[in-house]
PDB file of N, CA and C in Angstrom:
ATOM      1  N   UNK A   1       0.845  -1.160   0.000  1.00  0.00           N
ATOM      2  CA  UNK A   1       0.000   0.000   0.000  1.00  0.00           C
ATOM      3  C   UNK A   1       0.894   1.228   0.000  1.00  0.00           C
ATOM      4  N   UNK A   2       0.763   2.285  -0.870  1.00  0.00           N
ATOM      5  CA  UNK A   2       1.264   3.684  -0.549  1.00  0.00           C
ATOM      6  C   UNK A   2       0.727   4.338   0.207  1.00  0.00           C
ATOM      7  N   UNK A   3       1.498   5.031   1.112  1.00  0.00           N
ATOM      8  CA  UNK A   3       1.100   6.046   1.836  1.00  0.00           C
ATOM      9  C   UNK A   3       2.392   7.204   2.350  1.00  0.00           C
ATOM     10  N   UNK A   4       1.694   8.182   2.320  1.00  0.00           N
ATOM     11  CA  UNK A   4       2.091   9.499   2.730  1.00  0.00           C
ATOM     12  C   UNK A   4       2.411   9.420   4.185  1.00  0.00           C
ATOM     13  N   UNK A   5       3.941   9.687   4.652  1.00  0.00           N
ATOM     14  CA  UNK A   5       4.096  10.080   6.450  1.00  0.00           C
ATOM     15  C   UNK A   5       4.834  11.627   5.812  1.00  0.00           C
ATOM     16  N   UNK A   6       4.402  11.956   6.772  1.00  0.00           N
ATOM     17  CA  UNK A   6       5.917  12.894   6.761  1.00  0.00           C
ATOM     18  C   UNK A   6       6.246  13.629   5.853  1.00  0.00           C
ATOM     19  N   UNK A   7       5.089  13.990   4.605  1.00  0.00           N
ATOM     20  CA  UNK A   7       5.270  14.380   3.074  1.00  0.00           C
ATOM     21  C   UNK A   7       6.350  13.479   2.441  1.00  0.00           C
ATOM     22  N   UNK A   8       6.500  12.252   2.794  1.00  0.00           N
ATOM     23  CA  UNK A   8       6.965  11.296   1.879  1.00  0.00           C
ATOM     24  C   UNK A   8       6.580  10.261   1.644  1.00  0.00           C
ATOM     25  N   UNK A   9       6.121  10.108   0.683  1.00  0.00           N
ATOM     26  CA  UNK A   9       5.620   8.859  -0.189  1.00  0.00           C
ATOM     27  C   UNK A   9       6.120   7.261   0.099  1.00  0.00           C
ATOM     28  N   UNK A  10       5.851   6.497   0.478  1.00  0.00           N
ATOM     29  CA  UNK A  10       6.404   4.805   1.264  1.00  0.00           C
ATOM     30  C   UNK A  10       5.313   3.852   0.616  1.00  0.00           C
ATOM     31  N   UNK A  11       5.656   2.702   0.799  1.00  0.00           N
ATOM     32  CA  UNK A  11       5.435   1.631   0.395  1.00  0.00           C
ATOM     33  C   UNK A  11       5.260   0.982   1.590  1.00  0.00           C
ATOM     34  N   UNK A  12       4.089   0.374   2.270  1.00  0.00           N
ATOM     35  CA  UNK A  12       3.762  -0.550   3.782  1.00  0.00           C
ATOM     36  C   UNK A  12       3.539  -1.903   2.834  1.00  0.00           C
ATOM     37  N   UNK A  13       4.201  -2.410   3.830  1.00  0.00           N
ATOM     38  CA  UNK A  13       3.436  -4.354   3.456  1.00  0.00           C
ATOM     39  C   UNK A  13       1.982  -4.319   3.845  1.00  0.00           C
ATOM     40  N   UNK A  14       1.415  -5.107   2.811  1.00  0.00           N
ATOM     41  CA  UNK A  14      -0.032  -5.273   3.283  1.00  0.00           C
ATOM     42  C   UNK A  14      -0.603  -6.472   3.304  1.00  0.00           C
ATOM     43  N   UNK A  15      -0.953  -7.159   4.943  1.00  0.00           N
ATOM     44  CA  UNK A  15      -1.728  -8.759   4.547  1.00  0.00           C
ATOM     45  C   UNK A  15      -2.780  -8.760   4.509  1.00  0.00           C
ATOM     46  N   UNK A  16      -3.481  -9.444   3.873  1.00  0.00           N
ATOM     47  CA  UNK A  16      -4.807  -9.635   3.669  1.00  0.00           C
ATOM     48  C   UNK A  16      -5.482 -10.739   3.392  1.00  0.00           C
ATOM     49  N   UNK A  17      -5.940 -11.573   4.104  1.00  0.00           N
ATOM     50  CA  UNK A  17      -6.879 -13.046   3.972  1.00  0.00           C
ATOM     51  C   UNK A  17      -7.828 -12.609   4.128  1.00  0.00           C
ATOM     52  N   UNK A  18      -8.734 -13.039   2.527  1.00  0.00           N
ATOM     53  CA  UNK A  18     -10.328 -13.182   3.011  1.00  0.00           C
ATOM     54  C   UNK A  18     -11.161 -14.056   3.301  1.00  0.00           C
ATOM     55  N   UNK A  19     -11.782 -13.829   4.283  1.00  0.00           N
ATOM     56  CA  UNK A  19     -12.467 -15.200   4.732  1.00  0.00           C
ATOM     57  C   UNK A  19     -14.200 -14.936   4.378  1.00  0.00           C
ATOM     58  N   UNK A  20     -14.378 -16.168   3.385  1.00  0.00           N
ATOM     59  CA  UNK A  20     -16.129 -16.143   2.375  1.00  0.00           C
ATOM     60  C   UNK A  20     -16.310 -17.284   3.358  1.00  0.00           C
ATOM     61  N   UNK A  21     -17.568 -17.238   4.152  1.00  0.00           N
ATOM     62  CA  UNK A  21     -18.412 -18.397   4.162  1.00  0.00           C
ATOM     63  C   UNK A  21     -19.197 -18.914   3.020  1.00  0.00           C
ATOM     64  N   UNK A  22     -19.677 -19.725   2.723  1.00  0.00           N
ATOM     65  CA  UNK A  22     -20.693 -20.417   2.000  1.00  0.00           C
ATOM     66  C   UNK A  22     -21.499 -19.876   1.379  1.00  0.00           C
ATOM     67  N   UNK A  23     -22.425 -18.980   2.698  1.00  0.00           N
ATOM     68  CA  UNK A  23     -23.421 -18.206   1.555  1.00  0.00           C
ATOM     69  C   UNK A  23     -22.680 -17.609   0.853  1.00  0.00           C
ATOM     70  N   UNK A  24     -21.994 -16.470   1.298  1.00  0.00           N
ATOM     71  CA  UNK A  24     -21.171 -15.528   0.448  1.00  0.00           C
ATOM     72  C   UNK A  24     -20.542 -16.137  -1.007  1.00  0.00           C
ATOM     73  N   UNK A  25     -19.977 -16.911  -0.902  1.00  0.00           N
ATOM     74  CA  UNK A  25     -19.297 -17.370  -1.745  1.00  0.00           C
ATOM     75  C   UNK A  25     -20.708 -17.609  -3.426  1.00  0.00           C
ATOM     76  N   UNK A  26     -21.422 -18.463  -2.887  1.00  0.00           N
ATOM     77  CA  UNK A  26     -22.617 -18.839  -3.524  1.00  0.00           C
ATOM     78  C   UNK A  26     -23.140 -17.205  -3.898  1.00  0.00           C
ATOM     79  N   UNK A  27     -23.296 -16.493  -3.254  1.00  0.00           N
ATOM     80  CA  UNK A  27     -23.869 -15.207  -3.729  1.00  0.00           C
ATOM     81  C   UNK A  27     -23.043 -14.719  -5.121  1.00  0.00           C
ATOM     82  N   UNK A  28     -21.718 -14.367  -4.158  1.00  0.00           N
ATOM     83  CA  UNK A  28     -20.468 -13.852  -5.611  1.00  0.00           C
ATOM     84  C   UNK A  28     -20.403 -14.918  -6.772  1.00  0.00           C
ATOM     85  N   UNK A  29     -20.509 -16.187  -6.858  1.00  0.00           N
ATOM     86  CA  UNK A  29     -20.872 -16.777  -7.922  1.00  0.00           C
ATOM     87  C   UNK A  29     -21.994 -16.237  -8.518  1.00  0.00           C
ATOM     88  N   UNK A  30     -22.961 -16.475  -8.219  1.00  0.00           N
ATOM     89  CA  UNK A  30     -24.511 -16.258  -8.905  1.00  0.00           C
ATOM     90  C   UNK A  30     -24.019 -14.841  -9.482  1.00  0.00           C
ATOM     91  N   UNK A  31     -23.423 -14.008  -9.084  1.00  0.00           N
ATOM     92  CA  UNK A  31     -23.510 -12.486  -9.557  1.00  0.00           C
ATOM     93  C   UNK A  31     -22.609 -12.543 -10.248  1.00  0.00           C
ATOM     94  N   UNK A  32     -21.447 -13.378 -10.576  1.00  0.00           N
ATOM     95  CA  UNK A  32     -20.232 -13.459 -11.788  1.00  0.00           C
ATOM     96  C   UNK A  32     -21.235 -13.786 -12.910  1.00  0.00           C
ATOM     97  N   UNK A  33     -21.646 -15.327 -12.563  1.00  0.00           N
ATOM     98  CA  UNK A  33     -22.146 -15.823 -13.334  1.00  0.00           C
ATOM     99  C   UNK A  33     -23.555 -14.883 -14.622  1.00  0.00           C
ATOM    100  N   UNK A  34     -23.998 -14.680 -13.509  1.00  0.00           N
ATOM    101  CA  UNK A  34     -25.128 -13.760 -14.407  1.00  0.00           C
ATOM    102  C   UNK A  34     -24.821 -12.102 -15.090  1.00  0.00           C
ATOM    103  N   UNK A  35     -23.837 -12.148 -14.231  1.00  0.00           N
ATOM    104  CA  UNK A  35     -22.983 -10.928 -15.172  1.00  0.00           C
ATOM    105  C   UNK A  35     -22.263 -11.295 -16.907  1.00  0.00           C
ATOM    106  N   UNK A  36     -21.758 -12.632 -16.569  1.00  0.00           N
ATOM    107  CA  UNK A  36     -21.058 -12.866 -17.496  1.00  0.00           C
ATOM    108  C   UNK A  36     -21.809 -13.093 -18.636  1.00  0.00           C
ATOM    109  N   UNK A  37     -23.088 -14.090 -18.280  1.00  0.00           N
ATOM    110  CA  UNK A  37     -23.738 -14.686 -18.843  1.00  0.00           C
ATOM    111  C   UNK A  37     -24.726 -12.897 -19.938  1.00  0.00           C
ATOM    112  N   UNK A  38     -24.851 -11.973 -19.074  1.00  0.00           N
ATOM    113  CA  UNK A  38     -25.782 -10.790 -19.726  1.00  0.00           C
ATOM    114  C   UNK A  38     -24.138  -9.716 -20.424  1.00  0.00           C
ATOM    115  N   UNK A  39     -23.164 -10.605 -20.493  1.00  0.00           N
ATOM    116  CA  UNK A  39     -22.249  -9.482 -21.502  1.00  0.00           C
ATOM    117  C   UNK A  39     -21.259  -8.628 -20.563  1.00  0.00           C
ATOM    118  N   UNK A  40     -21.718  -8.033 -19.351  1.00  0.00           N
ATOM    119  CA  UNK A  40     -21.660  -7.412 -18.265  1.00  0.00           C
ATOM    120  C   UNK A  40     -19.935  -7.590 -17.718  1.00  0.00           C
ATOM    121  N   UNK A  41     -19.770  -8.626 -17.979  1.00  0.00           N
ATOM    122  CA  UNK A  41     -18.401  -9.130 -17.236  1.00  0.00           C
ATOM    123  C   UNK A  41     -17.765  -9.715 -18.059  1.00  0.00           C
ATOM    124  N   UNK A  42     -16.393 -10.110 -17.893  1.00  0.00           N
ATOM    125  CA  UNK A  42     -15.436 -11.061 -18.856  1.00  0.00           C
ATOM    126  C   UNK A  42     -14.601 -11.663 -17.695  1.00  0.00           C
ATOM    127  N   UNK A  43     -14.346 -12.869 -18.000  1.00  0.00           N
ATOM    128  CA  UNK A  43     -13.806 -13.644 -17.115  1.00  0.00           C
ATOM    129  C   UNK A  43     -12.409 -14.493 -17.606  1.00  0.00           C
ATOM    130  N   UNK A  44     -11.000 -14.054 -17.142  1.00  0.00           N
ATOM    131  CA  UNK A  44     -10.140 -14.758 -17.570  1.00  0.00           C
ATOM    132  C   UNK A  44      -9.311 -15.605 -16.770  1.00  0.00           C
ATOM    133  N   UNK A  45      -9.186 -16.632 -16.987  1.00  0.00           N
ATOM    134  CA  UNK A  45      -8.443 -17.724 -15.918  1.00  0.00           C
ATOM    135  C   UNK A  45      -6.812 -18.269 -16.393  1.00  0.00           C
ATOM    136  N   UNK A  46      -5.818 -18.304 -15.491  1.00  0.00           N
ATOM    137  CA  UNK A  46      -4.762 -18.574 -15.425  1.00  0.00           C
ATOM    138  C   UNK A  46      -4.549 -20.186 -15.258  1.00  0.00           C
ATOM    139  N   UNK A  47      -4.006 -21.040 -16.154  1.00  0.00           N
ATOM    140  CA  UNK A  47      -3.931 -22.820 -15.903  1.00  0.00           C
ATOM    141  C   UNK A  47      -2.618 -22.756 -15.385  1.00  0.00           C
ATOM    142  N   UNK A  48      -2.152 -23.856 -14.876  1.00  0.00           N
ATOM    143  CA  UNK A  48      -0.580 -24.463 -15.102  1.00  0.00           C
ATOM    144  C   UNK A  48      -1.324 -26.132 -14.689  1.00  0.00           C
ATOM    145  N   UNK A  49      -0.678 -26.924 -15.938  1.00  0.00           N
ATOM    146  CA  UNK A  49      -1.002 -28.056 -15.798  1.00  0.00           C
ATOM    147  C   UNK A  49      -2.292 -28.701 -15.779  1.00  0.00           C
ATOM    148  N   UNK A  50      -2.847 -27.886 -16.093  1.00  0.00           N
ATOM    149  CA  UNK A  50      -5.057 -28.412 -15.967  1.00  0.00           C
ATOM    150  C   UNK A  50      -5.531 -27.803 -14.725  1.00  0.00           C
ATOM    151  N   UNK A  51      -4.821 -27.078 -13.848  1.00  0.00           N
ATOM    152  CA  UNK A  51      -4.913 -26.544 -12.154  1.00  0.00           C
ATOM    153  C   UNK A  51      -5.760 -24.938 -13.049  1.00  0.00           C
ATOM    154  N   UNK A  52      -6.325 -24.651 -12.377  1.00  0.00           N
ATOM    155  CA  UNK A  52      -6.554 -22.860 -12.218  1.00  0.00           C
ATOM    156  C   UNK A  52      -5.500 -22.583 -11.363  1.00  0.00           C
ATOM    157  N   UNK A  53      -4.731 -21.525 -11.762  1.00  0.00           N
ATOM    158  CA  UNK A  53      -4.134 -20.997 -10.602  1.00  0.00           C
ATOM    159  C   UNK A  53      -3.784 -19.344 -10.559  1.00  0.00           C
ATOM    160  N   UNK A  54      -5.013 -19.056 -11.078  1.00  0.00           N
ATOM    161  CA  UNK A  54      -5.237 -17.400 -10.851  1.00  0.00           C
ATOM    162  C   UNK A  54      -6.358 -17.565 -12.183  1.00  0.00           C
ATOM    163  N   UNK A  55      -7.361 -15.890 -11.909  1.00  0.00           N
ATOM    164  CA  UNK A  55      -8.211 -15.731 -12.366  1.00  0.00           C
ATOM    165  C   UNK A  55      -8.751 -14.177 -11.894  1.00  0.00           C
ATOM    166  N   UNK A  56      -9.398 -13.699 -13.065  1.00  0.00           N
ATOM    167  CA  UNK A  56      -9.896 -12.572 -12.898  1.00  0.00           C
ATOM    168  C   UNK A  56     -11.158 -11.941 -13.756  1.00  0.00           C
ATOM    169  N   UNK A  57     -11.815 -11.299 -13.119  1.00  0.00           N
ATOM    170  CA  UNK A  57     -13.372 -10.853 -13.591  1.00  0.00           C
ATOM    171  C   UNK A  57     -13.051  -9.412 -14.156  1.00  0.00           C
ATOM    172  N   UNK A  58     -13.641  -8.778 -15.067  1.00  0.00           N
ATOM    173  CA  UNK A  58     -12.959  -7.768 -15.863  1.00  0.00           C
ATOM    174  C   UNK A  58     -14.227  -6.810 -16.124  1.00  0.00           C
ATOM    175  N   UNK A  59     -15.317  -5.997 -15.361  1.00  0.00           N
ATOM    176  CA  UNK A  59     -16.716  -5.500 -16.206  1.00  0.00           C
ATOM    177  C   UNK A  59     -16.102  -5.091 -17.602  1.00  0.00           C
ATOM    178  N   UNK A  60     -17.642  -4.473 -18.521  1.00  0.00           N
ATOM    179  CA  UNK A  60     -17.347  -3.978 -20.100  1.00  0.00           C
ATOM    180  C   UNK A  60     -17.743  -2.440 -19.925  1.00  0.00           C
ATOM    181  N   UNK A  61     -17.793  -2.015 -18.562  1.00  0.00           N
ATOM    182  CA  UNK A  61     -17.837  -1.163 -19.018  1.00  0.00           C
ATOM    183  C   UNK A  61     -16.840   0.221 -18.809  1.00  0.00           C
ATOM    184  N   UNK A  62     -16.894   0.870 -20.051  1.00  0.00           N
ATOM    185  CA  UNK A  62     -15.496   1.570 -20.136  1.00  0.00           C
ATOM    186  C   UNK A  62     -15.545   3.008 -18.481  1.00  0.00           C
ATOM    187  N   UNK A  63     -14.902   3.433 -17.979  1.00  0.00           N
ATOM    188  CA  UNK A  63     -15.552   4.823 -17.358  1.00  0.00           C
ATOM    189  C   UNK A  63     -13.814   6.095 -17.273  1.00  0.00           C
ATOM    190  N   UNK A  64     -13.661   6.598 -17.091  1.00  0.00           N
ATOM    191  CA  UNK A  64     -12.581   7.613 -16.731  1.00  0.00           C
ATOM    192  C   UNK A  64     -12.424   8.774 -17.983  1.00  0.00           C
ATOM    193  N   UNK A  65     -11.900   9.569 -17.513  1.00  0.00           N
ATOM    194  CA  UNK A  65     -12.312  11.141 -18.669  1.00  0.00           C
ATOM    195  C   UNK A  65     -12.818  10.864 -19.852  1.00  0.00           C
ATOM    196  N   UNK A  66     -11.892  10.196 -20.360  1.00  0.00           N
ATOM    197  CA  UNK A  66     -11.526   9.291 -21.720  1.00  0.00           C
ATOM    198  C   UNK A  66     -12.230   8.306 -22.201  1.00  0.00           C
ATOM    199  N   UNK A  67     -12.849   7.429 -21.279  1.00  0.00           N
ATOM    200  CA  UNK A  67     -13.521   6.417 -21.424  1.00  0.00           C
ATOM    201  C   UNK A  67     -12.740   5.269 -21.865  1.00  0.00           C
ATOM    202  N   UNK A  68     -10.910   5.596 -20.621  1.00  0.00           N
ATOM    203  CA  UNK A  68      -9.874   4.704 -21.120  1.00  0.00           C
ATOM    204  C   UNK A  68      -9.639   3.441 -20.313  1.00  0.00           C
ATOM    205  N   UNK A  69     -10.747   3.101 -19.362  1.00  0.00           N
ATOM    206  CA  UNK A  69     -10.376   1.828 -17.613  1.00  0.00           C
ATOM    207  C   UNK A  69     -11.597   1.324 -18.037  1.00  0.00           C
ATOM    208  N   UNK A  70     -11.376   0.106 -17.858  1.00  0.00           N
ATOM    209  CA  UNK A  70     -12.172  -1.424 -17.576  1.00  0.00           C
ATOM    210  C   UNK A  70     -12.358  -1.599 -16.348  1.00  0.00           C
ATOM    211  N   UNK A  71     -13.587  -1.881 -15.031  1.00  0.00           N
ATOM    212  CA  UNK A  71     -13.236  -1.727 -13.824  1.00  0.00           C
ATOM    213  C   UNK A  71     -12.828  -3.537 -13.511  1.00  0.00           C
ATOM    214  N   UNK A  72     -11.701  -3.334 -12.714  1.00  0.00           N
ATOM    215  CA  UNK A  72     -11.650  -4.959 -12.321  1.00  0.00           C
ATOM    216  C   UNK A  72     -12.173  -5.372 -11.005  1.00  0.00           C
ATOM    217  N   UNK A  73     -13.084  -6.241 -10.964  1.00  0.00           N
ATOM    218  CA  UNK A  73     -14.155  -6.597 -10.375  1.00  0.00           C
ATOM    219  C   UNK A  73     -13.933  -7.383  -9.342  1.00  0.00           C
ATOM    220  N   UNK A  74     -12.943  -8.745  -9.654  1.00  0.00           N
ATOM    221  CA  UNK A  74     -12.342  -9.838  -8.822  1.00  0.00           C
ATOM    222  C   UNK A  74     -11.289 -10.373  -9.518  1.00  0.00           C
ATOM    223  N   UNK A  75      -9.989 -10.986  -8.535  1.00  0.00           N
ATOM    224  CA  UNK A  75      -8.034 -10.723  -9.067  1.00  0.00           C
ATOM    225  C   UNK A  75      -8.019 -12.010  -7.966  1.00  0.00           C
ATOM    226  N   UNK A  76      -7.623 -12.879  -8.575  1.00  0.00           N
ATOM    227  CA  UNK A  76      -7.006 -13.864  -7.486  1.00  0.00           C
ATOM    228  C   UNK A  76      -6.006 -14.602  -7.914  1.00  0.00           C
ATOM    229  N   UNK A  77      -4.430 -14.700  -7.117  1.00  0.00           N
ATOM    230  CA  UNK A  77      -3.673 -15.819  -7.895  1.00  0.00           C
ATOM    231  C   UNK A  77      -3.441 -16.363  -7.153  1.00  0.00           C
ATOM    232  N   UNK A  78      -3.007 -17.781  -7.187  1.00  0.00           N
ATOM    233  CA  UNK A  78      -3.025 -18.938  -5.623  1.00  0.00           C
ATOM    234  C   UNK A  78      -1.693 -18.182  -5.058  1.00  0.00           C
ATOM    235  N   UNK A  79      -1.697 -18.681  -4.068  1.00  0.00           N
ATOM    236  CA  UNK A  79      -0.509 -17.797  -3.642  1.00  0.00           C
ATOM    237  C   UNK A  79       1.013 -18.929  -3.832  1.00  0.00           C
ATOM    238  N   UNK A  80       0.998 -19.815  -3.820  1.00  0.00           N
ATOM    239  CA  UNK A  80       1.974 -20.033  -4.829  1.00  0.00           C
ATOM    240  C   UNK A  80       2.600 -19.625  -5.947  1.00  0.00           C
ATOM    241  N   UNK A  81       1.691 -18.928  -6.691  1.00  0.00           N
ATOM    242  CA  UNK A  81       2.047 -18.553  -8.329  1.00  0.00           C
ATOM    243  C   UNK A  81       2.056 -16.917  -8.244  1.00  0.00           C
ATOM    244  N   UNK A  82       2.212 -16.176  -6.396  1.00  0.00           N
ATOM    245  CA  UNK A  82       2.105 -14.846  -6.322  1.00  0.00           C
ATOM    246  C   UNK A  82       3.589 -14.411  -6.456  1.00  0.00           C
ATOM    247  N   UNK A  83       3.869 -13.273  -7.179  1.00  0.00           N
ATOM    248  CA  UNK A  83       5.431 -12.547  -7.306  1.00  0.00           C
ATOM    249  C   UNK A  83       6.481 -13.358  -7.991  1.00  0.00           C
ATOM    250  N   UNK A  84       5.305 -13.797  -8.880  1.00  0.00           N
ATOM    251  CA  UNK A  84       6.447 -14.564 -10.107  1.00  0.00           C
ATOM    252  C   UNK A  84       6.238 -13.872 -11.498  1.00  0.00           C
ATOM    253  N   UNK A  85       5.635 -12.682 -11.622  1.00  0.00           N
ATOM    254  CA  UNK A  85       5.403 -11.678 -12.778  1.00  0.00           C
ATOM    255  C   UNK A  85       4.595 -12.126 -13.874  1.00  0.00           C
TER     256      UNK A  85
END
């Protein structure tokens, strides 16, 4: 994460585990899914070996001055396959 101390600009480590119960999880499906399914979303997945091992949800729709950003929706890479570029 960036942040400002001191009028200088830094870099903090940041951890973060999220924890989905069941419903949740089932909810954010149903809402990928029917996004994807109405055009709404694009969905691209990362393999190694037949495994998923990262994936990401992409909306279509354009927004910023320009109409130049895609908003990204959901980013996951196993964390094995994290900070290997």
């Amino acid at each position: 994460m960036l942040e400002k101390r001191d009028g200088e600009w830094g870099l903090l480590p940041v951890s973060f585990v999220e924890e989905w119960d069941e419903h949740e999880l089932e909810l954010l499906t149903e809402s990928i899914l029917e996004g994807i399914s109405e055009g709404k979303m694009i969905a691209n997945v990362a393999f190694d070996k037949g495994s998923i091992v990262g994936f990401s949800i992409i909306g279509t729709e354009f927004f910023g001055s320009r109409n130049q950003y895609l908003p990204l929706i959901e980013f996951e890479v196993s964390y094995t396959y994290r900070g290997k570029g």
